[in-house]
C-alpha atoms as a PDB file:
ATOM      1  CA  UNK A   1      17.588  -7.624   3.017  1.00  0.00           C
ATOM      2  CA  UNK A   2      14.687  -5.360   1.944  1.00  0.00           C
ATOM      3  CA  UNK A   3      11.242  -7.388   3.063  1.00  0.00           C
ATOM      4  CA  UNK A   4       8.868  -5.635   0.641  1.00  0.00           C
ATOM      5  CA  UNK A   5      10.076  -3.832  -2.853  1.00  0.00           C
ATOM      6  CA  UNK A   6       7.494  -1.055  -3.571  1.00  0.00           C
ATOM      7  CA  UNK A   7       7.469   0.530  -7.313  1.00  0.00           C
ATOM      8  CA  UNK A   8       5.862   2.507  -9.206  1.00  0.00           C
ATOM      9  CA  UNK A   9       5.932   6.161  -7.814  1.00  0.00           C
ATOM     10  CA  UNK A  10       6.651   9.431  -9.522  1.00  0.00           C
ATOM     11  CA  UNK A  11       5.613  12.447 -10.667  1.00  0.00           C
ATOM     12  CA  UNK A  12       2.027  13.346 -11.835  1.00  0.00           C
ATOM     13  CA  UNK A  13      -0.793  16.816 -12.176  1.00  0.00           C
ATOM     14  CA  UNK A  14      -3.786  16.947 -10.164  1.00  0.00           C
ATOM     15  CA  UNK A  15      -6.039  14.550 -11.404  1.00  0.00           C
ATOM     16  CA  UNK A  16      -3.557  11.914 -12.761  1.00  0.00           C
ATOM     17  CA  UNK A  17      -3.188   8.123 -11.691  1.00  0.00           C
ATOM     18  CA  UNK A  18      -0.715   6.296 -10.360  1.00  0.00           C
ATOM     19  CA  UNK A  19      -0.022   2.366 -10.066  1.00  0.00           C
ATOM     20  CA  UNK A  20       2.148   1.150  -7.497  1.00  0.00           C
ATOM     21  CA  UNK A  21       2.968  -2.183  -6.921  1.00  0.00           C
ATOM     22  CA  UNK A  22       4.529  -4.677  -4.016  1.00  0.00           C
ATOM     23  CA  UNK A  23       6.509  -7.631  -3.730  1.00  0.00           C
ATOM     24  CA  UNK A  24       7.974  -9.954  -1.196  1.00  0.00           C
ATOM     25  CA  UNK A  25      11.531 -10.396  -0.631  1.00  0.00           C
ATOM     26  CA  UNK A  26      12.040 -14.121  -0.966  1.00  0.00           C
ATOM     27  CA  UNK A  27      10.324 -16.295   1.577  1.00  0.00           C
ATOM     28  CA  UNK A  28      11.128 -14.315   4.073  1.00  0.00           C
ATOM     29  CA  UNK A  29       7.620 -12.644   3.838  1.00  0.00           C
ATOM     30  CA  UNK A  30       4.320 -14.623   2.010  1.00  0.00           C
ATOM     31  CA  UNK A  31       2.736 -12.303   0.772  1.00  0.00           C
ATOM     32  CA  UNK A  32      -0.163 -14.941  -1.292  1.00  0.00           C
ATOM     33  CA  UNK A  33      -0.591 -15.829   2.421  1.00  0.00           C
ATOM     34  CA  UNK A  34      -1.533 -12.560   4.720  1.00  0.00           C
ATOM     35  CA  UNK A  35      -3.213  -9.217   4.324  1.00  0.00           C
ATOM     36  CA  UNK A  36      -1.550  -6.955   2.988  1.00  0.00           C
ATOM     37  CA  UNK A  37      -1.837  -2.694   3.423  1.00  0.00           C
ATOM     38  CA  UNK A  38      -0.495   0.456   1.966  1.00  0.00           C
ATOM     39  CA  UNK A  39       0.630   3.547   4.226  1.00  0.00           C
ATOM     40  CA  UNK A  40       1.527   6.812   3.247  1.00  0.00           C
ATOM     41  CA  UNK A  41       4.214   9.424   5.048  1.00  0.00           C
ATOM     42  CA  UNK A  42       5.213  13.486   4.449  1.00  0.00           C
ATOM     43  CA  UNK A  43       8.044  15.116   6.510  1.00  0.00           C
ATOM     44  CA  UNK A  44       6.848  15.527   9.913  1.00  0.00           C
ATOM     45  CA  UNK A  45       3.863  13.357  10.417  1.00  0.00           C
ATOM     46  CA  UNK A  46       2.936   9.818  11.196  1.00  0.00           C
ATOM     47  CA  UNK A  47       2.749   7.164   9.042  1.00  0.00           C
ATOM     48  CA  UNK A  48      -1.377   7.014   8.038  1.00  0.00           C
ATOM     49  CA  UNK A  49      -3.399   4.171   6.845  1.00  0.00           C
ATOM     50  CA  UNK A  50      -4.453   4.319   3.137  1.00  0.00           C
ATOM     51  CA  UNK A  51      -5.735   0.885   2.380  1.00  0.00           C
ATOM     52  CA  UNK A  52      -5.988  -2.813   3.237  1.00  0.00           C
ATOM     53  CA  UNK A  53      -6.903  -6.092   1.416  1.00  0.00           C
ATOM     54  CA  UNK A  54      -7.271  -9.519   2.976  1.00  0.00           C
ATOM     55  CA  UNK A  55      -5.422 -12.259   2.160  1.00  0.00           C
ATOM     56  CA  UNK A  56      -7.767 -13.634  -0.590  1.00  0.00           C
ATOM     57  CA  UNK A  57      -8.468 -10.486  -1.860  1.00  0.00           C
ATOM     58  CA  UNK A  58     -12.279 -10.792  -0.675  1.00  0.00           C
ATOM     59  CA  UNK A  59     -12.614  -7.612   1.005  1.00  0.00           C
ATOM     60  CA  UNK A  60     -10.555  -3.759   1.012  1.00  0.00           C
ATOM     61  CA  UNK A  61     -10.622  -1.127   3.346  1.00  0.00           C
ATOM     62  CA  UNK A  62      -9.962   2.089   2.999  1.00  0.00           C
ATOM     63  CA  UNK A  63      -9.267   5.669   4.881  1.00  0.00           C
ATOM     64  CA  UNK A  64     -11.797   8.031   3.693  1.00  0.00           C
ATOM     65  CA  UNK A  65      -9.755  10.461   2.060  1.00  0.00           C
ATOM     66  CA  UNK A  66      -8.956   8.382  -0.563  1.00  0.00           C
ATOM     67  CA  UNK A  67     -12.522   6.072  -1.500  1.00  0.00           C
ATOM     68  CA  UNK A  68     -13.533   5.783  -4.489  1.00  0.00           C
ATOM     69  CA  UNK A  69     -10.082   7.718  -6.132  1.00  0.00           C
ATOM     70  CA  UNK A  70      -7.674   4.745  -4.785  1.00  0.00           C
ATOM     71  CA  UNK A  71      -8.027   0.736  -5.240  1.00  0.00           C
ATOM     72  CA  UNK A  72      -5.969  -1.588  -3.544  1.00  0.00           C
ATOM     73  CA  UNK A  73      -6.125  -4.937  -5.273  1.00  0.00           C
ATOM     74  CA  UNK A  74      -3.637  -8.316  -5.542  1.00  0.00           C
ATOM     75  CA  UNK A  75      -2.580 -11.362  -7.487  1.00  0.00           C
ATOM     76  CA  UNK A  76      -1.631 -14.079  -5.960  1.00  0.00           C
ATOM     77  CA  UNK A  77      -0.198 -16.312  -8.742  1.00  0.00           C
ATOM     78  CA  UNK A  78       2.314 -13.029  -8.778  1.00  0.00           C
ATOM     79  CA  UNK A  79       2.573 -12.120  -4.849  1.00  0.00           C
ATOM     80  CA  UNK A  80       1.876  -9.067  -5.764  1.00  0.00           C
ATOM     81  CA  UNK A  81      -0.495  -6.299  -4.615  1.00  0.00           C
ATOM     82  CA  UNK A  82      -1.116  -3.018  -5.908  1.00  0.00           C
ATOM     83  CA  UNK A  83      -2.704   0.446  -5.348  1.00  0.00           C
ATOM     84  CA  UNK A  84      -4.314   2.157  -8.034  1.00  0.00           C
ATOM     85  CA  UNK A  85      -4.571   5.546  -7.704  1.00  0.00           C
ATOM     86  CA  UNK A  86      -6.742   7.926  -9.759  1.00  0.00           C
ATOM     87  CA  UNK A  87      -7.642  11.525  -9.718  1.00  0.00           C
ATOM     88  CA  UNK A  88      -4.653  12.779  -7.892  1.00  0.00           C
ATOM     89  CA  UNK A  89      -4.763  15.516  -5.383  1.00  0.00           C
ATOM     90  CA  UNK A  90      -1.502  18.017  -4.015  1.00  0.00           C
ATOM     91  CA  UNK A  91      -2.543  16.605  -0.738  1.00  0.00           C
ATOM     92  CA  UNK A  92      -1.805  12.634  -1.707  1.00  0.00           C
ATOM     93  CA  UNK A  93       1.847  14.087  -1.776  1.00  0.00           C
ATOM     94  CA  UNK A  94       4.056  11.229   0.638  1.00  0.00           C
ATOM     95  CA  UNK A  95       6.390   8.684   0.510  1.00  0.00           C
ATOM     96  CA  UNK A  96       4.068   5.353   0.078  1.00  0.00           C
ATOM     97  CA  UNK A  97       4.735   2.397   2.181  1.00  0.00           C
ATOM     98  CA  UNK A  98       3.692  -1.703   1.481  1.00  0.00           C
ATOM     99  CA  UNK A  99       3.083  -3.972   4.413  1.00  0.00           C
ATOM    100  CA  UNK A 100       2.376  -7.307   5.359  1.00  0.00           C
ATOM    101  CA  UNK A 101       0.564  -8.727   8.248  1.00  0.00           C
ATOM    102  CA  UNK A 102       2.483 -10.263  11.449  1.00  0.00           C
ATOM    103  CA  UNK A 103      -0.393 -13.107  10.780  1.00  0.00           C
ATOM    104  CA  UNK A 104      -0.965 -15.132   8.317  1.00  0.00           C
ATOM    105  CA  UNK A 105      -4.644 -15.802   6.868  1.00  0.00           C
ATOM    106  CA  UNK A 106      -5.838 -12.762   8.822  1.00  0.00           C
ATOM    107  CA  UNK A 107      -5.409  -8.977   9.396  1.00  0.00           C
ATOM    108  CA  UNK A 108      -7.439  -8.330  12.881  1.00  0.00           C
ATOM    109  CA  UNK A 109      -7.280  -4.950  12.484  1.00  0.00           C
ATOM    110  CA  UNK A 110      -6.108  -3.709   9.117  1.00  0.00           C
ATOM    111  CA  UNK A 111      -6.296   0.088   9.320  1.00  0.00           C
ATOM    112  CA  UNK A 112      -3.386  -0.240  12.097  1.00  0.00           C
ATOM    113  CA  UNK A 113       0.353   0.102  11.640  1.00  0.00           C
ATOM    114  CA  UNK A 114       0.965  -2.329  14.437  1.00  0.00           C
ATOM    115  CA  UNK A 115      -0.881  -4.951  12.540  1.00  0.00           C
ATOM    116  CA  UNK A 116       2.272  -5.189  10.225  1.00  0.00           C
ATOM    117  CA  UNK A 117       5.553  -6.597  10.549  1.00  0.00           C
ATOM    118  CA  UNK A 118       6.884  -6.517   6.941  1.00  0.00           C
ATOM    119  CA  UNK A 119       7.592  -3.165   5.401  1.00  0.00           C
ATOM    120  CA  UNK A 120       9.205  -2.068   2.200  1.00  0.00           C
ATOM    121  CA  UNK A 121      11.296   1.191   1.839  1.00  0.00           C
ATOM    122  CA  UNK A 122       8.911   3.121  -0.077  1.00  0.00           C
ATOM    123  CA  UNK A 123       8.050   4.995  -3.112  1.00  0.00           C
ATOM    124  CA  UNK A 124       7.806   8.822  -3.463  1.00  0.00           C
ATOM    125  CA  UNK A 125       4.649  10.044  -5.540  1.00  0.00           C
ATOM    126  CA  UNK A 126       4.439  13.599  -5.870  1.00  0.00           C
ATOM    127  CA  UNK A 127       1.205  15.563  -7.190  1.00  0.00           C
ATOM    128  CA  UNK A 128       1.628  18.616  -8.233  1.00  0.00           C
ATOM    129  CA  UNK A 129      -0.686  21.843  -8.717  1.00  0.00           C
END
């Protein structure tokens, strides 16, 4: 059983925007109820923080690379979060990754993977030159 569904991903030229989007897998993960964060992977490297929202959606977090291109936001009459991504780069190539905190009502510290212990399988979004 899959314990986040990530959609969303594609293709897209430098400069273009993306919206992906995250949902739980039954009630096997609450996602109304904890933070929630989106990681990014290529071939080779480790998984790397991209962004983070708390569980009320009160305050984001973000790696540099990506602020003020990328928004990570949520609904919570949906479960849902998303990541809006605009002005695309070659480098924002990876497979994209959804997760929800071990805890609910609190991420302690959301720009690590060990914070999480919900993940989806991922959406590819490619950028291209």
């Amino acid at each position: 059983q899959v314990q986040l569904v990530e959609s969303g991903g594609g293709l897209v030229q430098t400069g273009g925007s993306l919206r992906l989007s995250c949902v739980g897998s039954g009630r096997t993960v609450t996602v109304n109820s904890r933070g929630m964060g989106w990681f990014r992977q290529t071939p080779g490297k480790e998984r790397e923080f991209v962004a983070a929202i708390t569980w009320t959606g009160g305050r984001t977090y973000y790696v540099d690379s990506v602020k003020g291109r990328f928004t990570i936001s949520r609904d919570n009459a949906k479960n849902t979060v998303y990541l809006q991504m605009n002005s695309l780069k070659p480098e924002d190539t990876a497979v994209y990754y959804c997760a929800a905190s071990q805890s609910l009502y609190t991420t302690r510290r959301p720009e690590n993977l060990n914070e999480y212990g919900y993940w989806g399988q991922g959406t590819q979004v490619t950028v291209s030159s």
